[in-house]
Protein backbone atom coordinates (compact mmCIF):
# COMPACT_ATOMS: atom_id res chain seq x y z
CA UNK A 1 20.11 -2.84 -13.03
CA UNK A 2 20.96 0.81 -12.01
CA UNK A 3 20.02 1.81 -8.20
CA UNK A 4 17.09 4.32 -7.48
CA UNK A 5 18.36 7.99 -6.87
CA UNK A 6 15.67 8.25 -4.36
CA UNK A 7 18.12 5.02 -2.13
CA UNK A 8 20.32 8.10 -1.38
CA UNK A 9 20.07 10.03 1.55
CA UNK A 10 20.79 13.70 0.81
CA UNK A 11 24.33 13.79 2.56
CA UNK A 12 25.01 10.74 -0.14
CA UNK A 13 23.91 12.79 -3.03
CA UNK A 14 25.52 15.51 -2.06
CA UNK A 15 28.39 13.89 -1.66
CA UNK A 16 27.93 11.86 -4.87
CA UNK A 17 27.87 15.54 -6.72
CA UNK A 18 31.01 17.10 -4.97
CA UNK A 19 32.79 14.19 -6.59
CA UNK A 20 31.71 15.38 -9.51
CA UNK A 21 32.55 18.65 -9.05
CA UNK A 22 29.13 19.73 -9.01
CA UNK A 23 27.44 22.54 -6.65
CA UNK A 24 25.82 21.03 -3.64
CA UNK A 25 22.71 23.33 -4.56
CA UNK A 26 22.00 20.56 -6.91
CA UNK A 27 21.07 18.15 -4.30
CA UNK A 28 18.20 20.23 -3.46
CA UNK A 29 16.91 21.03 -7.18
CA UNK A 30 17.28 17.23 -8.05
CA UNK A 31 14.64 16.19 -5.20
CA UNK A 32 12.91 18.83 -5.51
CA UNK A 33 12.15 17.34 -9.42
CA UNK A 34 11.74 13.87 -7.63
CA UNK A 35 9.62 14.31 -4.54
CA UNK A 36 7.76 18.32 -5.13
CA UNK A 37 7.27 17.74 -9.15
CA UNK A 38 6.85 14.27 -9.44
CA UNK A 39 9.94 13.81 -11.80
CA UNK A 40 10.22 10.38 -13.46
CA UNK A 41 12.61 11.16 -15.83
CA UNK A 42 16.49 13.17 -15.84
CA UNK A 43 15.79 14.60 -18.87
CA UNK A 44 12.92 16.89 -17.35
CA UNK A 45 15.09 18.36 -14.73
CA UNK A 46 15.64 21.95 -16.90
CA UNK A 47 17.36 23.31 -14.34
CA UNK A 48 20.37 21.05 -14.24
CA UNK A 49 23.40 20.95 -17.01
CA UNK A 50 22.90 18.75 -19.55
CA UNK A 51 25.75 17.14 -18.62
CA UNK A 52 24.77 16.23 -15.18
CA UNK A 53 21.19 15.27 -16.21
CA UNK A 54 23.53 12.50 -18.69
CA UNK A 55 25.59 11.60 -15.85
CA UNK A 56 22.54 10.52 -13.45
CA UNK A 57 21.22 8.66 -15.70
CA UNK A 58 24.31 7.03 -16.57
CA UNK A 59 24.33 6.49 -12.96
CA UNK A 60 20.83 5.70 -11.43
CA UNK A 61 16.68 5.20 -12.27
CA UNK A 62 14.89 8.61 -11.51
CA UNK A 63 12.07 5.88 -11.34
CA UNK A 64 11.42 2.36 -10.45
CA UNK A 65 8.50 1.81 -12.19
CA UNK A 66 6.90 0.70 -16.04
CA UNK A 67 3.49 1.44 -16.48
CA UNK A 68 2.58 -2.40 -18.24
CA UNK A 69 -1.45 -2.02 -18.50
CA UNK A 70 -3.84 0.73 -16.98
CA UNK A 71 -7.26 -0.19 -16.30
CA UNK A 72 -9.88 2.07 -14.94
CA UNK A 73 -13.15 1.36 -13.57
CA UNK A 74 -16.54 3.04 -14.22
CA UNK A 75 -16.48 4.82 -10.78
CA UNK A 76 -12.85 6.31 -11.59
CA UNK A 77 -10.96 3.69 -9.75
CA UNK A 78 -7.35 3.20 -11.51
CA UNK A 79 -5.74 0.00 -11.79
CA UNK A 80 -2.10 -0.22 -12.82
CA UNK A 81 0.13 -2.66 -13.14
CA UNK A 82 3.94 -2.13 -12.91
CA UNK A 83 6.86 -3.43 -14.22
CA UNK A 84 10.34 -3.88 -11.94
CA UNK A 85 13.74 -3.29 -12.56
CA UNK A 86 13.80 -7.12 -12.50
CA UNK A 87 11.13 -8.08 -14.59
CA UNK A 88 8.88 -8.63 -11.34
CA UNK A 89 5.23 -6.75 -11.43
CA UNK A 90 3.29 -5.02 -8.68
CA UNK A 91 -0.12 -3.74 -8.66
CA UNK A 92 -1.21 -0.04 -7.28
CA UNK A 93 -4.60 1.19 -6.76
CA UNK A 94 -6.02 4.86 -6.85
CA UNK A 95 -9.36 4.91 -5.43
CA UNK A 96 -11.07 8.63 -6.23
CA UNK A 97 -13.80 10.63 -4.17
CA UNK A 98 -14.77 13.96 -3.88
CA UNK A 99 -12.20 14.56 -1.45
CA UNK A 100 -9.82 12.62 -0.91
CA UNK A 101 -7.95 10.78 -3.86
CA UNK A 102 -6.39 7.36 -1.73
CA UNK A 103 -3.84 5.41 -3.56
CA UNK A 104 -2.87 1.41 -2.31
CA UNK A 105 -0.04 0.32 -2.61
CA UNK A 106 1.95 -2.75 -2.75
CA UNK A 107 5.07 -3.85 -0.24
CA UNK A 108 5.67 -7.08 -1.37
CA UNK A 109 5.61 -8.45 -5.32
CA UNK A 110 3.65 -11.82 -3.96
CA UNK A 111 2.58 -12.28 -0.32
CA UNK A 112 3.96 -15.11 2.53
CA UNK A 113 0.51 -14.56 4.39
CA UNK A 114 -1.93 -16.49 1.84
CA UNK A 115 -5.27 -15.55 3.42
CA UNK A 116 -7.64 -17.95 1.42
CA UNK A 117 -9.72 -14.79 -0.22
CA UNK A 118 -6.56 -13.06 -1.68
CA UNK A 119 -5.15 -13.49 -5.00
CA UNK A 120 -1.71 -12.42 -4.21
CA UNK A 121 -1.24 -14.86 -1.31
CA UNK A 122 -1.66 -17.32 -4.16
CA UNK A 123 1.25 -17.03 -6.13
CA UNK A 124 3.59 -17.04 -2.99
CA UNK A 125 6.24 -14.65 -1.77
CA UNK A 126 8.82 -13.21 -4.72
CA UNK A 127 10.49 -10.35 -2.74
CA UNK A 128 10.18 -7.55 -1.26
CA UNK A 129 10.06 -4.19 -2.68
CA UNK A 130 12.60 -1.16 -2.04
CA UNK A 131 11.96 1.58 -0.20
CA UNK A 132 11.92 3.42 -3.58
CA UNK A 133 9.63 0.91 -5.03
CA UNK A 134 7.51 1.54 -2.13
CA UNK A 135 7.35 5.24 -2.67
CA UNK A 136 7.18 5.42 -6.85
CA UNK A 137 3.96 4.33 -6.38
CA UNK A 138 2.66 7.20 -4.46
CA UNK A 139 4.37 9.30 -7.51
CA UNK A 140 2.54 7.09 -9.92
CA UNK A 141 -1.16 7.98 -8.71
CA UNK A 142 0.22 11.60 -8.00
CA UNK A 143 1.06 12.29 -11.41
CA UNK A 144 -2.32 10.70 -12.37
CA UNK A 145 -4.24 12.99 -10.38
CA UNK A 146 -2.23 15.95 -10.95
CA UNK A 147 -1.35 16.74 -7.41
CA UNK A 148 0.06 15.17 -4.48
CA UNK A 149 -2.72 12.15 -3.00
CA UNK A 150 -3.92 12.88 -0.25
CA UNK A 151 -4.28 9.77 1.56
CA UNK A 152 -1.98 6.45 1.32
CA UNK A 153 -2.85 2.71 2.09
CA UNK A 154 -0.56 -0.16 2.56
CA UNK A 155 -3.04 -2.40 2.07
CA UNK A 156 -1.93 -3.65 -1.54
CA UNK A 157 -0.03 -7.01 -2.05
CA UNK A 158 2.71 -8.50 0.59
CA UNK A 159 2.07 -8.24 4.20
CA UNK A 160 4.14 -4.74 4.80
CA UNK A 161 5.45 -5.85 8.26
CA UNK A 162 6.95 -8.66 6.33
CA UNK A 163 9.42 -5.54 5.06
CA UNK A 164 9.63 -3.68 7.68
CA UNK A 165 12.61 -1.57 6.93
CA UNK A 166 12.13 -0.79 3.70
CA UNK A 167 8.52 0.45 4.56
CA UNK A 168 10.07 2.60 7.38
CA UNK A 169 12.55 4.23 5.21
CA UNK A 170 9.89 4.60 2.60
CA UNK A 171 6.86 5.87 4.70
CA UNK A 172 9.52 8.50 6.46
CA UNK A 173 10.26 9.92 3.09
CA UNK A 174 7.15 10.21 2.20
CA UNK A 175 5.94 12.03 5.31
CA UNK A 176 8.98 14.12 4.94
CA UNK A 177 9.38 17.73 4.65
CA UNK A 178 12.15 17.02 2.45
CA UNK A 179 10.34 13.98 0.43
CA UNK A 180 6.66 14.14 -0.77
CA UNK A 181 5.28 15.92 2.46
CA UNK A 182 2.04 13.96 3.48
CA UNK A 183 0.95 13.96 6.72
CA UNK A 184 1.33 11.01 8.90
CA UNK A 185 -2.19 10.73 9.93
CA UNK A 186 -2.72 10.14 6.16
CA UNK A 187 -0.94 6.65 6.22
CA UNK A 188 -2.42 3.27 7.12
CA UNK A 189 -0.40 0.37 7.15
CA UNK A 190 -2.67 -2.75 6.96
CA UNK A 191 -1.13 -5.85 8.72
CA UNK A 192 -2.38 -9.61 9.37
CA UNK A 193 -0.80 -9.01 12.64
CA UNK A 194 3.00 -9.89 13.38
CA UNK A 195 3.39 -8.69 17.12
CA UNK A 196 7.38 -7.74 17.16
CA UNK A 197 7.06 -5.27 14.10
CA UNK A 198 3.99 -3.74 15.57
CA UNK A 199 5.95 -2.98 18.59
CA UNK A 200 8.81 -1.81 16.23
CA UNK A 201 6.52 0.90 14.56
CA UNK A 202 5.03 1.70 18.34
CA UNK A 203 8.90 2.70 19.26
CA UNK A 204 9.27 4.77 16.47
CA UNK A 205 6.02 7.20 17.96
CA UNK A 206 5.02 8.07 14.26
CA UNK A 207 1.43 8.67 14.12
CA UNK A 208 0.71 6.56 11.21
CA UNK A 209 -2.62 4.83 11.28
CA UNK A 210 -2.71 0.67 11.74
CA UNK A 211 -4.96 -1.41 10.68
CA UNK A 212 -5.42 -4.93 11.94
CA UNK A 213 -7.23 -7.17 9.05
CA UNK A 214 -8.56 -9.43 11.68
CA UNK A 215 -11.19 -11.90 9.45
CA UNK A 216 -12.21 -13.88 12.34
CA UNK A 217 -12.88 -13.44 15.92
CA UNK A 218 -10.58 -16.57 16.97
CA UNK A 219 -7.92 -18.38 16.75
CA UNK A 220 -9.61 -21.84 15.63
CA UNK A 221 -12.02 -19.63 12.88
CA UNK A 222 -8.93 -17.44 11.60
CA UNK A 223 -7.02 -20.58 11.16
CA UNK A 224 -9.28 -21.09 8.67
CA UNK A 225 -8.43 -18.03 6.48
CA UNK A 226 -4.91 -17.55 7.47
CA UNK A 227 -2.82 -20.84 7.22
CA UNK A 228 -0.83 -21.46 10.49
CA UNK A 229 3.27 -20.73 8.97
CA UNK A 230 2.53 -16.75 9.23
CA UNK A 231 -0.20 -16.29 11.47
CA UNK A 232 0.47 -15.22 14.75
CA UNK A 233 -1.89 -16.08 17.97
CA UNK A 234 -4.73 -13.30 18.63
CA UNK A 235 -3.79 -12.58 22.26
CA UNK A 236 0.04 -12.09 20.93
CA UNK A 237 -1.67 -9.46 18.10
CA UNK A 238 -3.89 -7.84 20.38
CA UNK A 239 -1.47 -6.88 23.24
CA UNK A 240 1.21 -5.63 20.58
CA UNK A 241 -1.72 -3.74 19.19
CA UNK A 242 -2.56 -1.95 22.73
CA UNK A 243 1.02 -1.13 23.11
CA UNK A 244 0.97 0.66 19.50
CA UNK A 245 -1.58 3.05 20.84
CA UNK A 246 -0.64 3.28 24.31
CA UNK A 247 2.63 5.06 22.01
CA UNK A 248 0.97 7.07 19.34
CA UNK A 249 -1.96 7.72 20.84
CA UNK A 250 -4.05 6.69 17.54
CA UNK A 251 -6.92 4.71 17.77
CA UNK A 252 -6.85 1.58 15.05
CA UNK A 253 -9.01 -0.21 12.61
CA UNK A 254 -10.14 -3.75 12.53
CA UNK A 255 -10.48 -4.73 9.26
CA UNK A 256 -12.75 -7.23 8.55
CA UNK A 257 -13.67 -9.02 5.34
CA UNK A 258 -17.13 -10.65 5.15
CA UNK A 259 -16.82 -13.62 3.97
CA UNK A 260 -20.29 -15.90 2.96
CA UNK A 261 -20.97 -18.51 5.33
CA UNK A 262 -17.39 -18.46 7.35
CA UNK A 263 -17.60 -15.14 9.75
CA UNK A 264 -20.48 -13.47 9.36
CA UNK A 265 -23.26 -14.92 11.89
CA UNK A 266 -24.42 -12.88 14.85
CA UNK A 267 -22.42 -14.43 17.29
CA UNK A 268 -19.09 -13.48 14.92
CA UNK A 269 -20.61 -9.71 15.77
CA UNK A 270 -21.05 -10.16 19.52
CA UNK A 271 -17.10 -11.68 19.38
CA UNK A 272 -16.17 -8.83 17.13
CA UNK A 273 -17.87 -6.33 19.35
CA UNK A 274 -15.85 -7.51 22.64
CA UNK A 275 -12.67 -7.20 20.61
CA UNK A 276 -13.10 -3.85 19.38
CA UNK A 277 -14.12 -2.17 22.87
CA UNK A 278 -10.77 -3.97 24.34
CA UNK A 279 -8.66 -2.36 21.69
CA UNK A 280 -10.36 0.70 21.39
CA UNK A 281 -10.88 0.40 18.03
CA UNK A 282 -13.57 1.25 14.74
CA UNK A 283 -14.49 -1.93 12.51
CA UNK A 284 -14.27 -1.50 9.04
CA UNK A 285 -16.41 -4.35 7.00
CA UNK A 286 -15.48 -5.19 3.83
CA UNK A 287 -17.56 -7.63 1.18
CA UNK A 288 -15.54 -9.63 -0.57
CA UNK A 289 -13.93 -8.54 -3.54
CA UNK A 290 -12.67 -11.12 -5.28
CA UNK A 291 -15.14 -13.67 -6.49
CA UNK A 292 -13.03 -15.87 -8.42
CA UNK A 293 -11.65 -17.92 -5.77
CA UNK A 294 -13.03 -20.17 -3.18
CA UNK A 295 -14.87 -17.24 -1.24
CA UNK A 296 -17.90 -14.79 -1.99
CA UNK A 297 -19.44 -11.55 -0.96
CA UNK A 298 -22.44 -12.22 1.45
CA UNK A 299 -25.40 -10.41 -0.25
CA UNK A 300 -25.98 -6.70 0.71
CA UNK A 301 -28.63 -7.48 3.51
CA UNK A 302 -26.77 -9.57 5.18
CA UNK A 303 -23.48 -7.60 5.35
CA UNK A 304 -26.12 -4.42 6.07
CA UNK A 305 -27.41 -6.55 9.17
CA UNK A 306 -24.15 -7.78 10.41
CA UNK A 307 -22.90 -3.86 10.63
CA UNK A 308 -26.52 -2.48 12.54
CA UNK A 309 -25.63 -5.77 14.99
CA UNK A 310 -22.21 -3.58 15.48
CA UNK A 311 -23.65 -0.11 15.36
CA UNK A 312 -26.88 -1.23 18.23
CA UNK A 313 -22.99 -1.97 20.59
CA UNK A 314 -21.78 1.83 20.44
CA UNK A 315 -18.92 0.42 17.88
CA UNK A 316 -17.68 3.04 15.28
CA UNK A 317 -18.45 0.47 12.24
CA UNK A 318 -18.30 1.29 8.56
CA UNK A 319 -19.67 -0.78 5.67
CA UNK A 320 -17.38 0.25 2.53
CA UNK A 321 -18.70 0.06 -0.50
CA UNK A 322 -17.09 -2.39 -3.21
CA UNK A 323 -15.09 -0.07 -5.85
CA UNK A 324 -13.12 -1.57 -8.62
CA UNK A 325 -15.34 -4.48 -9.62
CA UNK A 326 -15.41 -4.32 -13.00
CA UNK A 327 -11.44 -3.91 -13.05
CA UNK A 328 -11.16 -6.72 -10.40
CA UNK A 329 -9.54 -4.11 -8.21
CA UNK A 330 -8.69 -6.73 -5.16
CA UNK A 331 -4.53 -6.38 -4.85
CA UNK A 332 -2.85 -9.34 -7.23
CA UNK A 333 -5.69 -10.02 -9.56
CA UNK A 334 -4.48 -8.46 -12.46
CA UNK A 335 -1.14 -9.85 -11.73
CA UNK A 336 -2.07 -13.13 -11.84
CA UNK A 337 -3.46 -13.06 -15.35
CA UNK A 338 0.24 -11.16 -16.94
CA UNK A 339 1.67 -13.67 -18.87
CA UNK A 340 4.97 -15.09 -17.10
CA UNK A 341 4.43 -12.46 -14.34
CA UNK A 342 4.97 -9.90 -17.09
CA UNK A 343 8.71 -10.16 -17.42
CA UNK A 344 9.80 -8.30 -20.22
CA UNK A 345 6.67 -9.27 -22.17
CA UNK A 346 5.75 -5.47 -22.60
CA UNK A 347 6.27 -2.95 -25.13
CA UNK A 348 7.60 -1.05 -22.20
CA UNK A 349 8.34 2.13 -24.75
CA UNK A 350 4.65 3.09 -24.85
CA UNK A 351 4.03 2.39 -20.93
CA UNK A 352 5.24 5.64 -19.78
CA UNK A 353 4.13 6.53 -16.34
CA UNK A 354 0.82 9.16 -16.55
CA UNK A 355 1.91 12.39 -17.07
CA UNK A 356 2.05 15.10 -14.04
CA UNK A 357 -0.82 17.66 -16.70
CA UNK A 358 -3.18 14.87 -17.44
CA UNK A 359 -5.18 15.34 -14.19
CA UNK A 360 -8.32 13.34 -14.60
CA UNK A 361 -10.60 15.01 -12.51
């Protein structure tokens, strides 16, 4: 399997050209195909000698990523799942709104975590992803939309902290003047909480958002929905969490799925409540999305309560609405259901990724 072009720094590739006698101008046409027009293939770079253009792809991927099935939803959320160099499948999701166009993405093909409402936590940990795996996704919804996103979530299968390097490398690209050029208050990394990467990310002062996706309110109920192997205690979470901001000096989310008949009584608020004035922090509730396991969705007037029991506190509480349902948009659904995890089962010719002029607005 050839390496990613986008695994080279830009000293590397310019080195990697001067060896080839080439022009170190090239460096800076060849990501400016990959990271300003949303290249995916060497064939489109015009502006570089056919010969080169032959030589890089002798040499590397332009992209990581084979479009194996496209699904999208009746209120324009996408749905795609991807192919790997190795045969391995991920899952991205573009979520569309007036505006703001989010895409999720995936850090992780499988997840260590196995929270008890998530698909990918079943099927285990595979790997994680490279930091150009990370980032091809971003470049996937882009060219789908036509433009740059302008908002990204790590909040699509593997815990991200889990691979914390290659997220690093991958989010500072993509934040880059020199890469994609999002903003850094556009990123949220979504964690189940491991303390000693949270204080990594604090170090590195980089505004990106966090996200805790808390579920319960303590330790005994979360051990419910988190098995014990990867869950960390609260108290460890919370005071990495107060460092983070006490560093970037951004406030954080609690994330909080609503789960029927496991964390949604009014005494789960009042808990939830405390928490989120000691860190600071805005609540975002989520229903369930994925009703095919062992946990449902309270019904609407009982998720509606549990947020006005938030809101009557002073906590900055959102209820978001479910998008994706009927393309069973919750991260490793579709996954589960490729045959063989989709390796090499694809008529990968005709999965080409969307094209940069079909914007679907």
């Amino acid at each position: 399997m050839l390496p990613s072009i986008k695994d080279l720094s830009y000293a590397d590739l310019r080195q990697w050209l001067a060896e080839r006698q080439q022009p170190a101008f090239r460096a800076k046409q060849i990501q400016d195909w990959l990271f300003k027009k949303h290249a995916v293939d060497f064939n489109d770079m015009a502006n570089l000698p056919l010969a080169l253009r032959q030589s890089l792809a002798e040499h590397f991927r332009a992209f990581t990523l084979t479009p194996l099935k496209t699904q999208e939803a009746t209120d324009e959320t996408i749905k795609w799942l991807s192919q790997l160099g190795d045969g391995e499948t991920i899952e991205t999701v573009l979520i569309r709104a007036p505006e703001r166009d989010t895409v999720c993405i995936s850090s992780q093909v499988g997840c260590a975590v196995r929270c008890i409402f998530c698909a990918s936590g079943k099927q285990g940990l595979v790997r994680n992803l490279s930091s150009a795996e990370i980032l091809d996704q971003v470049i996937l919804a882009s060219r789908a939309v036509g433009r740059l996103v302008n908002n990204v979530v790590v909040m699509g299968m593997g815990e991200p902290l889990h691979n914390v390097d290659q997220l690093v490398a991958a989010l500072k690209l993509l934040c880059s003047a020199d890469g994609l050029g999002l903003g850094a208050r556009h990123v949220t990394i979504s964690t189940s909480g491991v303390p000693a990467a949270i204080r990594r990310l604090a170090e590195l002062q980089t505004p990106w958002n966090l996200a805790l996706s808390l579920h319960a309110v303590n330790d005994e109920a979360r051990a419910k929905i988190i098995p014990p192997a990867k869950r960390n205690p609260l108290e460890d979470i919370f005071a990495a969490c107060e460092y983070y901001m006490q560093k970037t000096n951004r406030m954080m989310t609690l994330e909080y799925i609503l789960l029927d008949g496991r964390n949604c009584q009014p005494e789960d608020a009042s808990r939830l409540v405390d928490i989120a004035h000691r860190l600071h922090a805005k609540v975002n509730l989520i229903p369930c999305n994925n009703d095919s396991g062992p946990c449902r969705a309270p019904d609407d007037e009982l998720c509606e309560r549990f947020l006005r029991l938030l809101l009557s506190r002073k906590v900055h509480a959102t209820l978001r609405r479910r998008k994706g349902k009927d393309i069973q948009a919750a991260c490793g659904q579709l996954r589960s259901q490729a045959p063989a995890a989709g390796k090499g089962s694809a008529d990968t010719a005709s999965a080409a990724p969307p094209s940069p002029a079909s914007n679907r607005e």
